[in-house]
PDB file of N, CA and C in Angstrom:
ATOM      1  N   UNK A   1       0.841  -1.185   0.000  1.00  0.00           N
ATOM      2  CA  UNK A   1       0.000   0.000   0.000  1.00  0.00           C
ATOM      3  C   UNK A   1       0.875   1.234   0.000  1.00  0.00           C
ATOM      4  N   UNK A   2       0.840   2.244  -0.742  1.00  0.00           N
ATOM      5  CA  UNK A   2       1.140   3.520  -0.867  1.00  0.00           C
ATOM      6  C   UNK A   2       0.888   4.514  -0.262  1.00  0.00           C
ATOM      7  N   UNK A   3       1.425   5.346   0.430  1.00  0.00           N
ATOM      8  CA  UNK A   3       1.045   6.197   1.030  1.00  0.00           C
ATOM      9  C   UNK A   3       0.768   7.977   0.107  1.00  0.00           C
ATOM     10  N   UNK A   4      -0.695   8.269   0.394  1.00  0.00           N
ATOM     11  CA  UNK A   4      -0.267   9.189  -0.333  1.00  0.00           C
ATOM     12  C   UNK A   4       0.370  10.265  -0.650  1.00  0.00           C
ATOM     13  N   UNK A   5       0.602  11.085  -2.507  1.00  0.00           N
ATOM     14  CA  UNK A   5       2.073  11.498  -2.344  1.00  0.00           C
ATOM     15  C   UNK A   5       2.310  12.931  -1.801  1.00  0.00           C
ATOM     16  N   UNK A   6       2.781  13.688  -1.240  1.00  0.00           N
ATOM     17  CA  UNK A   6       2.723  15.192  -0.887  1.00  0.00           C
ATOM     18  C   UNK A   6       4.250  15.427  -1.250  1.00  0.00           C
ATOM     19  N   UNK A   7       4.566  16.596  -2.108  1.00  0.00           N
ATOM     20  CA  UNK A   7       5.962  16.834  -2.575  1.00  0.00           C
ATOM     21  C   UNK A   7       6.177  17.759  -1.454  1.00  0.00           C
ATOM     22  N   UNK A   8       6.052  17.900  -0.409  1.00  0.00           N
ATOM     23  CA  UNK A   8       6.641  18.872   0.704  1.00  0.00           C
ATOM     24  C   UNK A   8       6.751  18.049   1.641  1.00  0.00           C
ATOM     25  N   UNK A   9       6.535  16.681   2.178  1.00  0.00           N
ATOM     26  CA  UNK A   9       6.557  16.336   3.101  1.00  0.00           C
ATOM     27  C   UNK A   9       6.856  14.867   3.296  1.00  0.00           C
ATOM     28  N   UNK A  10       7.928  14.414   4.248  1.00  0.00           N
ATOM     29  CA  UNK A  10       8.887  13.337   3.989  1.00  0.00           C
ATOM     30  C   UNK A  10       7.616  12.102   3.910  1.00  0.00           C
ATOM     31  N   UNK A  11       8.125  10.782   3.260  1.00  0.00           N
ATOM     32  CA  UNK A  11       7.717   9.491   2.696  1.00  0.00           C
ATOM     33  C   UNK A  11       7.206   8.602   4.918  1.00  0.00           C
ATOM     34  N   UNK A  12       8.437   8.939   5.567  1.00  0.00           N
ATOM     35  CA  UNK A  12       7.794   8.360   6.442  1.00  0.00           C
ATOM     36  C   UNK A  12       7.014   8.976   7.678  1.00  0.00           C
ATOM     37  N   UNK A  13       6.500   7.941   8.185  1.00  0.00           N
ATOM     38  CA  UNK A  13       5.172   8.546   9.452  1.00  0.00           C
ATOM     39  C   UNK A  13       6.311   8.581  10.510  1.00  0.00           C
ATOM     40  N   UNK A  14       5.497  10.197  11.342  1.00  0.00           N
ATOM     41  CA  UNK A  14       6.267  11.048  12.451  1.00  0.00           C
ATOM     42  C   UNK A  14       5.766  10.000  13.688  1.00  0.00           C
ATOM     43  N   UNK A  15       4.361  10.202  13.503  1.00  0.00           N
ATOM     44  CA  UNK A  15       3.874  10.027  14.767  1.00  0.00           C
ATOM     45  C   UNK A  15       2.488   9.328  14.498  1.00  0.00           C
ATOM     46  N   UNK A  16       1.951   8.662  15.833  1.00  0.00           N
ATOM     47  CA  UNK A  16       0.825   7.819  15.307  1.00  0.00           C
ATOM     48  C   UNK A  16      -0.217   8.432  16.424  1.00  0.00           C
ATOM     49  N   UNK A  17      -1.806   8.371  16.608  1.00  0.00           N
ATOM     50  CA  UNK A  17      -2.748   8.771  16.972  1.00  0.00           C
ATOM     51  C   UNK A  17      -3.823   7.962  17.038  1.00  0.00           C
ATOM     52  N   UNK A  18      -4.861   7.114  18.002  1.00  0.00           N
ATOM     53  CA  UNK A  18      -5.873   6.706  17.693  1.00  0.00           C
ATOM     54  C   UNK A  18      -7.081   7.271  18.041  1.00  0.00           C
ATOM     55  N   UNK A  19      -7.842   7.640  17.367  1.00  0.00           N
ATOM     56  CA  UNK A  19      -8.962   8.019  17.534  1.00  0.00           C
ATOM     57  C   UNK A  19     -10.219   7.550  18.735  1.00  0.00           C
ATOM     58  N   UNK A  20     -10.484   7.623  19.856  1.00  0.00           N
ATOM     59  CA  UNK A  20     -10.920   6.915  20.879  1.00  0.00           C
ATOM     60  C   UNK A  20     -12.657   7.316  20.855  1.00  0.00           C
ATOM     61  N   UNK A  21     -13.031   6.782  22.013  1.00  0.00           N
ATOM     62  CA  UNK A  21     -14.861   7.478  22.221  1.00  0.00           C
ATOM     63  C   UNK A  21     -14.497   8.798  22.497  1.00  0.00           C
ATOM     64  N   UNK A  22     -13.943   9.599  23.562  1.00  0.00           N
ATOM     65  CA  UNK A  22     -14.268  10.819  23.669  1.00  0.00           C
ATOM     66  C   UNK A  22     -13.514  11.416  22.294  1.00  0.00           C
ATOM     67  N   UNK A  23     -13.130  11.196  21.735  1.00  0.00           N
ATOM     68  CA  UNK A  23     -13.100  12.192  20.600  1.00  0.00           C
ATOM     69  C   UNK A  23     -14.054  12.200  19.721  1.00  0.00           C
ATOM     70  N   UNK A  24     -15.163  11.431  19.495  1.00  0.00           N
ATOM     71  CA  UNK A  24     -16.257  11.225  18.602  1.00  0.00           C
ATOM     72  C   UNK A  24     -17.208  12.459  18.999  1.00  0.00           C
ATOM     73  N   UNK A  25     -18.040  12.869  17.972  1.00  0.00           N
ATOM     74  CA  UNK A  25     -19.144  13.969  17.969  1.00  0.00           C
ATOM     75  C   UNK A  25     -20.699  13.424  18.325  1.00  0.00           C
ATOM     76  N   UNK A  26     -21.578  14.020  17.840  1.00  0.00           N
ATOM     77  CA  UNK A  26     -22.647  13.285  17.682  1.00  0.00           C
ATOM     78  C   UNK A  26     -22.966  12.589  16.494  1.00  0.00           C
ATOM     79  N   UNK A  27     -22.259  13.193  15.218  1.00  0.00           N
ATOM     80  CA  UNK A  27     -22.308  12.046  14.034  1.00  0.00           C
ATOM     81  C   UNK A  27     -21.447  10.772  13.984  1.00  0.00           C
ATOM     82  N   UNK A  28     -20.631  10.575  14.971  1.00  0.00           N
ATOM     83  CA  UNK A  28     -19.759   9.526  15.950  1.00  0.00           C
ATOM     84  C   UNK A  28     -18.503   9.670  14.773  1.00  0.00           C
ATOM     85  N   UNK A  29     -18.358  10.800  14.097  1.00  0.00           N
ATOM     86  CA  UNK A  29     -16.679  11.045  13.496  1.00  0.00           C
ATOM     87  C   UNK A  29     -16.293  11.317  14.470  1.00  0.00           C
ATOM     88  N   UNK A  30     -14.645  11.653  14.517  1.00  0.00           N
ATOM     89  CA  UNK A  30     -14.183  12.609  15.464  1.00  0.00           C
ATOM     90  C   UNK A  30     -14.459  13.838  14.914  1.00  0.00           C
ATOM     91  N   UNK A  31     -14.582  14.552  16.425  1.00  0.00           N
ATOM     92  CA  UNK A  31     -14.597  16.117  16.522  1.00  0.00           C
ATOM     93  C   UNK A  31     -13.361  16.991  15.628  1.00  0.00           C
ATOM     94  N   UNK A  32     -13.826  18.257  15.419  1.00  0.00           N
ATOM     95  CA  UNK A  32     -12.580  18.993  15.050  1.00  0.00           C
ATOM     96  C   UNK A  32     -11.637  19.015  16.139  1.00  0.00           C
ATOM     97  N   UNK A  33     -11.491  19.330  17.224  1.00  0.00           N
ATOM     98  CA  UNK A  33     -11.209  19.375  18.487  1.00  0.00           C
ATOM     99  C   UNK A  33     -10.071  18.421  18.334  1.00  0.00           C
ATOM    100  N   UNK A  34     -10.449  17.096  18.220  1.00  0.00           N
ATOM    101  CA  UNK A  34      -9.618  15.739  17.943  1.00  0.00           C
ATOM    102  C   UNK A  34      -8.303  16.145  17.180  1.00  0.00           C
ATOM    103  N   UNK A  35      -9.116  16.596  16.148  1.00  0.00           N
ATOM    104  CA  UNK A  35      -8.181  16.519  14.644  1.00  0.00           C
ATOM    105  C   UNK A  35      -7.047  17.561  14.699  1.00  0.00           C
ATOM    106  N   UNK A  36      -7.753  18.818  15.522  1.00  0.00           N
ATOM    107  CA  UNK A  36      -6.618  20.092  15.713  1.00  0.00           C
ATOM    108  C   UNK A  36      -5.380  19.824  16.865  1.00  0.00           C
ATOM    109  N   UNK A  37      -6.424  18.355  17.481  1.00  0.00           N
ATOM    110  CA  UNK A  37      -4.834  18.346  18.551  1.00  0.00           C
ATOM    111  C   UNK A  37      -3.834  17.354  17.989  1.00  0.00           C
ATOM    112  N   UNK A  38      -4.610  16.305  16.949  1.00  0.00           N
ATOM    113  CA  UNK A  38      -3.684  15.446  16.256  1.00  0.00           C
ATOM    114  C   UNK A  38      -2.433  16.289  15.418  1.00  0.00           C
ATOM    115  N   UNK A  39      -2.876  17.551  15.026  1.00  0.00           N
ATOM    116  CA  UNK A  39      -1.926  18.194  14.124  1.00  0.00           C
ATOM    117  C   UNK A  39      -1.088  18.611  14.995  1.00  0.00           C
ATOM    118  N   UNK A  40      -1.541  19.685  16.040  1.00  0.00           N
ATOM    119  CA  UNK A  40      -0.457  20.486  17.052  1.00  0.00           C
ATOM    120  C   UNK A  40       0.187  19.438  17.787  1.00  0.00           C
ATOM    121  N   UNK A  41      -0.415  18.492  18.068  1.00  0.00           N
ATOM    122  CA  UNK A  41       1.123  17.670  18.348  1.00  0.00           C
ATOM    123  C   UNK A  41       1.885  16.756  18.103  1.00  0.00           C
ATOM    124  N   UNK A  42       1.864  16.845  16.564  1.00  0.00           N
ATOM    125  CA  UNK A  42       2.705  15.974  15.588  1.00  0.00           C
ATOM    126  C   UNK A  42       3.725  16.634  15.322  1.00  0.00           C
ATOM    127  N   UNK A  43       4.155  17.697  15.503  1.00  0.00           N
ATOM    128  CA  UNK A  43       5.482  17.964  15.388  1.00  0.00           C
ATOM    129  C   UNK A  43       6.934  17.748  16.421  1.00  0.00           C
ATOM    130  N   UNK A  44       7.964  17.267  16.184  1.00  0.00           N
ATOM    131  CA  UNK A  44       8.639  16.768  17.070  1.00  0.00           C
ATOM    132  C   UNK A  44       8.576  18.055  18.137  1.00  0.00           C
ATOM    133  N   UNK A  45       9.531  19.533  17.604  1.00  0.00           N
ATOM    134  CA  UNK A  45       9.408  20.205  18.664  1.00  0.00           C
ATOM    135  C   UNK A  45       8.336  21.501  18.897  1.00  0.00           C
ATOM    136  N   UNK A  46       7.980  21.786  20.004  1.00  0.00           N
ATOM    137  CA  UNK A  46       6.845  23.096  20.397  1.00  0.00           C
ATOM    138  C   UNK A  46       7.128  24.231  19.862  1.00  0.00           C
ATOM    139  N   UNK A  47       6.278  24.535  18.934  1.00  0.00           N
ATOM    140  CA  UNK A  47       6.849  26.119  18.653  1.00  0.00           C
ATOM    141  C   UNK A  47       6.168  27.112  19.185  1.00  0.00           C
ATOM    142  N   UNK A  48       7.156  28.094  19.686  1.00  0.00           N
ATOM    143  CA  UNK A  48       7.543  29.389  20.290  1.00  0.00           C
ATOM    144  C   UNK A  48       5.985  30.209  19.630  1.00  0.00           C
ATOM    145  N   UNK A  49       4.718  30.752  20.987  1.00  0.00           N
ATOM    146  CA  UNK A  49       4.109  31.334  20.315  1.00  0.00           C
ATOM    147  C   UNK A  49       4.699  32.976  20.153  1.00  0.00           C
ATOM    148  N   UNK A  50       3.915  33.705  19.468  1.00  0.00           N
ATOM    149  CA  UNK A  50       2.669  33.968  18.688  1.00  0.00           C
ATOM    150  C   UNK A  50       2.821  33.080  17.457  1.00  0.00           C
ATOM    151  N   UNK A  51       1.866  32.479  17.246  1.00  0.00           N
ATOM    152  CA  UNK A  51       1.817  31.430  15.683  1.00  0.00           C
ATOM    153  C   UNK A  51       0.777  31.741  14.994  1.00  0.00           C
ATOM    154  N   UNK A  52       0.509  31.091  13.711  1.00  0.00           N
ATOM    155  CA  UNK A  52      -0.188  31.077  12.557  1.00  0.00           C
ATOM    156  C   UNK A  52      -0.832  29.250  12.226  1.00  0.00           C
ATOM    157  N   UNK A  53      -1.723  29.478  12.453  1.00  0.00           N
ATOM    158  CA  UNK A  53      -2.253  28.498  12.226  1.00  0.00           C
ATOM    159  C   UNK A  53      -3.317  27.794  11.218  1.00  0.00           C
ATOM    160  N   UNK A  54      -3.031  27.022  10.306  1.00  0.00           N
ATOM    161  CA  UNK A  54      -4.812  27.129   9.170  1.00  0.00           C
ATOM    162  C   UNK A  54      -4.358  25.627   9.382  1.00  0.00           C
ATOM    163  N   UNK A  55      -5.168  24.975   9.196  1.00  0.00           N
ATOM    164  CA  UNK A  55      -5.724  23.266   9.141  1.00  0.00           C
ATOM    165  C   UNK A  55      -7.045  23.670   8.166  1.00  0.00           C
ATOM    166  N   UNK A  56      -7.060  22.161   6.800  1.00  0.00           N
ATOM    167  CA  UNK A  56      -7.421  22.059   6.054  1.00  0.00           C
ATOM    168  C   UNK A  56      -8.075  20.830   6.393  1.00  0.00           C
ATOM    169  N   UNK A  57      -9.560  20.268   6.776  1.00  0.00           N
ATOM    170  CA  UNK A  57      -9.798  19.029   7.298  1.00  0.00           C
ATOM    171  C   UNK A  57     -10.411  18.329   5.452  1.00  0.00           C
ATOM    172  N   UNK A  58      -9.861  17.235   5.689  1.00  0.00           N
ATOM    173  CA  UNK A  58     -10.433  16.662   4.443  1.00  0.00           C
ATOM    174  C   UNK A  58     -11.115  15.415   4.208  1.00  0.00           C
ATOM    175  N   UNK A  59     -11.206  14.554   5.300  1.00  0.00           N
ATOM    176  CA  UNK A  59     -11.713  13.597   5.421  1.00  0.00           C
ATOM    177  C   UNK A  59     -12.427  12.966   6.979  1.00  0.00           C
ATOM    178  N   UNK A  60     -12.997  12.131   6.821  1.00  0.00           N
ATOM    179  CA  UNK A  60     -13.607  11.626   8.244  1.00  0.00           C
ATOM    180  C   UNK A  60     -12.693  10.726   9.256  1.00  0.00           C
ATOM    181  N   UNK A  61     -13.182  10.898  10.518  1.00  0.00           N
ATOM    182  CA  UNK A  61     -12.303   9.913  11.360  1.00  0.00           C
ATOM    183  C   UNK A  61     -13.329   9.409  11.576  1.00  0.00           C
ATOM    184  N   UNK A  62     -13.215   7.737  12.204  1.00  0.00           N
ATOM    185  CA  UNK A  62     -13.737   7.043  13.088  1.00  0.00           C
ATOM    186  C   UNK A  62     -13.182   6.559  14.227  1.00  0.00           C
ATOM    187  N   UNK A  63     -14.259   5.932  15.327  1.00  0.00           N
ATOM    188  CA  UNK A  63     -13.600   5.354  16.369  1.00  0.00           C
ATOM    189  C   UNK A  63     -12.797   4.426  16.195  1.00  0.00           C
ATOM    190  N   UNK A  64     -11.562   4.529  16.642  1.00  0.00           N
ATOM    191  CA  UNK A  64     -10.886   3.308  16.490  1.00  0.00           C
ATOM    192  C   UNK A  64      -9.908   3.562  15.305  1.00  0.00           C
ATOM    193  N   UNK A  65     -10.116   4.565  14.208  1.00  0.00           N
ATOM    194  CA  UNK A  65      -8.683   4.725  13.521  1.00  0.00           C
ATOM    195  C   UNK A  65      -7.356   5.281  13.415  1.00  0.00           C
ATOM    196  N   UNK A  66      -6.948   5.005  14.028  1.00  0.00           N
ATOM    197  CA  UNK A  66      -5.238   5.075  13.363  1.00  0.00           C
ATOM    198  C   UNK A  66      -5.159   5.984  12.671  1.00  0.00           C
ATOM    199  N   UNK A  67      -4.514   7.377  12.981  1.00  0.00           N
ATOM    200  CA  UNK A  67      -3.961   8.701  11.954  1.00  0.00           C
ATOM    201  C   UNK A  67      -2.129   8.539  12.415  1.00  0.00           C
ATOM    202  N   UNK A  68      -1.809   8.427  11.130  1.00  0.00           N
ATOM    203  CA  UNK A  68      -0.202   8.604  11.077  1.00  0.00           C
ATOM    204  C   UNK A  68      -0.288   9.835  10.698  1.00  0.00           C
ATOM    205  N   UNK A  69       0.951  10.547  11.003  1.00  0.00           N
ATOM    206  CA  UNK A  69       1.696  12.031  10.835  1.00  0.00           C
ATOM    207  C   UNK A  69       2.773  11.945  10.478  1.00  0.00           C
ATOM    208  N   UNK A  70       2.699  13.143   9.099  1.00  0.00           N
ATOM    209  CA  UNK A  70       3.948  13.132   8.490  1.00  0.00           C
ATOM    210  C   UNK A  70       4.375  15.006   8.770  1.00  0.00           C
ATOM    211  N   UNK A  71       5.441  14.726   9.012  1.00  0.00           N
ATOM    212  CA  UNK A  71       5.817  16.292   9.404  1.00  0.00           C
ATOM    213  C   UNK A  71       7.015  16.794   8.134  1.00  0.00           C
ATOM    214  N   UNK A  72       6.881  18.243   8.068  1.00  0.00           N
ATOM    215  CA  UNK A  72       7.918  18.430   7.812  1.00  0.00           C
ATOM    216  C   UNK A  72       8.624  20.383   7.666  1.00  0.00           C
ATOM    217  N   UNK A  73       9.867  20.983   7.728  1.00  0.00           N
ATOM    218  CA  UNK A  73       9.968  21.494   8.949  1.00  0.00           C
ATOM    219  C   UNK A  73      10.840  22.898   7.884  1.00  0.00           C
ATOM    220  N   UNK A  74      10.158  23.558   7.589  1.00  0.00           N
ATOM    221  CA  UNK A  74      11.356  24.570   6.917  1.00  0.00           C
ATOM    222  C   UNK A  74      11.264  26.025   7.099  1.00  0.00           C
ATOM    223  N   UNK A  75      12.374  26.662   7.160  1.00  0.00           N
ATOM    224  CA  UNK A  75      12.108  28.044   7.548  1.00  0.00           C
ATOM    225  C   UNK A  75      11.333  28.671   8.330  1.00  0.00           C
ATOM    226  N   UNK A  76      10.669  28.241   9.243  1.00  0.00           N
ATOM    227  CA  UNK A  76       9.772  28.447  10.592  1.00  0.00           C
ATOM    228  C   UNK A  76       8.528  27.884  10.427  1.00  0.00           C
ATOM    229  N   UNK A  77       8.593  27.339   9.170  1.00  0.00           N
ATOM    230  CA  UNK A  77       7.234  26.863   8.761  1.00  0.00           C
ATOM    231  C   UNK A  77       7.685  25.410   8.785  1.00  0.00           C
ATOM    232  N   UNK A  78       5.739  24.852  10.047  1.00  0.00           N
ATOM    233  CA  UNK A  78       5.705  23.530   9.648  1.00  0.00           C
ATOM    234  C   UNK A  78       4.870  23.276   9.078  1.00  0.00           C
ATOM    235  N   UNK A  79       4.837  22.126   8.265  1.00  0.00           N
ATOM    236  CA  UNK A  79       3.648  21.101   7.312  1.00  0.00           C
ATOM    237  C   UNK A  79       3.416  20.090   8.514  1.00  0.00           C
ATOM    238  N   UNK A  80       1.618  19.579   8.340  1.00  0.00           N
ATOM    239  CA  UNK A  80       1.754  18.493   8.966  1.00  0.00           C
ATOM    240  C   UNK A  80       0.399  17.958   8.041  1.00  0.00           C
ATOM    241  N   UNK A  81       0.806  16.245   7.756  1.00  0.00           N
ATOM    242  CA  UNK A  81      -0.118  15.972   7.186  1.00  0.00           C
ATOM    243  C   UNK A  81      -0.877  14.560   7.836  1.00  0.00           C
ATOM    244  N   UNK A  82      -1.906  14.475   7.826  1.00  0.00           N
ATOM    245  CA  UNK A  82      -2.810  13.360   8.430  1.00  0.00           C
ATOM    246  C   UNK A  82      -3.212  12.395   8.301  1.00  0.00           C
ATOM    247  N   UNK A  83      -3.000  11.173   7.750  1.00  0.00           N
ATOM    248  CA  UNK A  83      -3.674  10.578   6.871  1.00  0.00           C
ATOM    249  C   UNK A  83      -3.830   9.218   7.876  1.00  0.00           C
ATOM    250  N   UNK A  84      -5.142   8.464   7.314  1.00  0.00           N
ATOM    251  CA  UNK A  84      -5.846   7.596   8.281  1.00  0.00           C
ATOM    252  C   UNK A  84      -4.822   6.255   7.938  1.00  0.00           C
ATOM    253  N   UNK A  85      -3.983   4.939   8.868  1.00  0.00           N
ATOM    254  CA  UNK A  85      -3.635   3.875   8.523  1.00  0.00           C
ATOM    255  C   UNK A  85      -3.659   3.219   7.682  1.00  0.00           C
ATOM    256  N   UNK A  86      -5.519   2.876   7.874  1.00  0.00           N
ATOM    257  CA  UNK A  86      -6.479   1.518   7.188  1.00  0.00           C
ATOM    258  C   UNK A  86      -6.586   1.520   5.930  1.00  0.00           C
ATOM    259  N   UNK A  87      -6.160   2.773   5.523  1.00  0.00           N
ATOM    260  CA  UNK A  87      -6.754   3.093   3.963  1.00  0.00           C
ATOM    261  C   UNK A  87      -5.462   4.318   3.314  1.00  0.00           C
ATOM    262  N   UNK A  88      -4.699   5.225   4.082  1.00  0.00           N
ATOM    263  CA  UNK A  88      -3.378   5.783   3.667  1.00  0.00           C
ATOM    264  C   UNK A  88      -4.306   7.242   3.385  1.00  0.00           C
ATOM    265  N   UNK A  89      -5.488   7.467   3.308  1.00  0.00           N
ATOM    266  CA  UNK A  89      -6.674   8.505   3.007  1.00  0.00           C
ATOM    267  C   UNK A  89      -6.079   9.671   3.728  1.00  0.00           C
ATOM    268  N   UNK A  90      -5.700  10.949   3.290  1.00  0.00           N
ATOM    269  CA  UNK A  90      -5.636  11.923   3.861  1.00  0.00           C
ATOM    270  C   UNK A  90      -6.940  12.531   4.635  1.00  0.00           C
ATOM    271  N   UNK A  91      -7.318  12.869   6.133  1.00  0.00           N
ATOM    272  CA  UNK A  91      -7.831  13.282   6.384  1.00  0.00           C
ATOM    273  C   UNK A  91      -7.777  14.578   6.871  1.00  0.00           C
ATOM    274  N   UNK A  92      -6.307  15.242   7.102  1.00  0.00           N
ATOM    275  CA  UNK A  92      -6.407  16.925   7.763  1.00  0.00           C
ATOM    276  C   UNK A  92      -4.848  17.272   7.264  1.00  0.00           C
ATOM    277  N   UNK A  93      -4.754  18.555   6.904  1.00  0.00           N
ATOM    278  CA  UNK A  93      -3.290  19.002   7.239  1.00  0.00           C
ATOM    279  C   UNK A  93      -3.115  20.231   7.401  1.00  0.00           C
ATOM    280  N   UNK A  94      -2.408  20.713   7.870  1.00  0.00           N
ATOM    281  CA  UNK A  94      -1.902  21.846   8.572  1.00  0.00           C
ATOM    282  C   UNK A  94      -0.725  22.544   8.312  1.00  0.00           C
ATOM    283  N   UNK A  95      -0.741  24.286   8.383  1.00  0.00           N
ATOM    284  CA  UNK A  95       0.536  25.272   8.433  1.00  0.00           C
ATOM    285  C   UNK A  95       0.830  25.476   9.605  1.00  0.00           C
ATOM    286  N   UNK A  96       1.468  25.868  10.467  1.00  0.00           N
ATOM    287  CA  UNK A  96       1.985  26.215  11.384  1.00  0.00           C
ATOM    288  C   UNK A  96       3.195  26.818  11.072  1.00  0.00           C
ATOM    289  N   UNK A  97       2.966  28.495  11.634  1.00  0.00           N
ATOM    290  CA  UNK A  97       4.182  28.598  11.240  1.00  0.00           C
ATOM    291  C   UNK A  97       4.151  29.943  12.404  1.00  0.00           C
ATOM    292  N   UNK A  98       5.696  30.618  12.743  1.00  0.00           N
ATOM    293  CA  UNK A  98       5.870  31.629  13.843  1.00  0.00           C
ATOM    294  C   UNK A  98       5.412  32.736  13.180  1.00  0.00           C
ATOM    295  N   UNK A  99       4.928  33.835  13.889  1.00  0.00           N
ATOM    296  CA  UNK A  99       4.695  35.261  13.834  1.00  0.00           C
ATOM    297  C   UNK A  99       5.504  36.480  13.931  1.00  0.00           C
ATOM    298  N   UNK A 100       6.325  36.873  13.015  1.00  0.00           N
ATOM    299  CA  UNK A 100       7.266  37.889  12.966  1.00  0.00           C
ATOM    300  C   UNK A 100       6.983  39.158  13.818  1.00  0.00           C
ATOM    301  N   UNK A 101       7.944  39.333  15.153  1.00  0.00           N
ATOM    302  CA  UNK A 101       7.242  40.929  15.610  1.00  0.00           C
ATOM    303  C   UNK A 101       7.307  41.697  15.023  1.00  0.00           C
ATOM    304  N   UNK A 102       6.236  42.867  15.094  1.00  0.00           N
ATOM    305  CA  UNK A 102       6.230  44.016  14.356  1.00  0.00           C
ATOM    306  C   UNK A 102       7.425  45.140  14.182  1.00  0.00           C
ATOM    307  N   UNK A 103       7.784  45.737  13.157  1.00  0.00           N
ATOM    308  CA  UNK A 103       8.764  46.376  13.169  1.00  0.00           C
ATOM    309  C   UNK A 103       8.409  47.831  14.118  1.00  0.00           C
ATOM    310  N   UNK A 104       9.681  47.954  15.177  1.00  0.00           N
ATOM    311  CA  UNK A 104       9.444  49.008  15.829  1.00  0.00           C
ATOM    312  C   UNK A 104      10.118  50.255  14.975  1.00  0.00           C
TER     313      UNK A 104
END
């Protein structure tokens, strides 16, 4: 099975995540809630706030699946991408990146 391809972001999985009951909604996906903490903490290290943040959700979770994370790390900017085990299906990914102070 193939994982799918993203030209910004390395071939192997960072980090792994399972989707449990309390992360489910009332349509029993997971919550956004879930998905925004799967991203913020797939990166190896914490970045320094003020940050920038957009997440792109693209697919469904269920109870019980498996999200691997693929990270990847350039110029203050991170990528993080989501994609479910069972199936390699991208479900969320994310910018993160630092906030330049204002020029005094």
């Amino acid at each position: 099975r193939e994982e799918p391809r993203t030209p910004d972001l390395p071939r192997h999985v960072e980090g792994r995540d399972r989707a449990g009951p309390r992360d489910l909604g009332l349509n029993e996906h997971a919550n956004n809630v879930a998905i925004l903490r799967a991203l913020l903490t797939a990166p190896p290290r914490t970045a320094v706030p003020p940050l920038t943040f957009e997440a792109d959700f693209r697919g469904e979770v269920f109870e019980g699946d498996v999200l691997n994370s693929r990270v990847a790390e350039a110029a203050g900017v991170t990528r993080v991408l989501l994609s479910r085990e069972s199936d390699g299906k991208e479900v969320a990914r994310a910018v993160i990146a630092a906030v330049s102070p204002p020029a005094s």
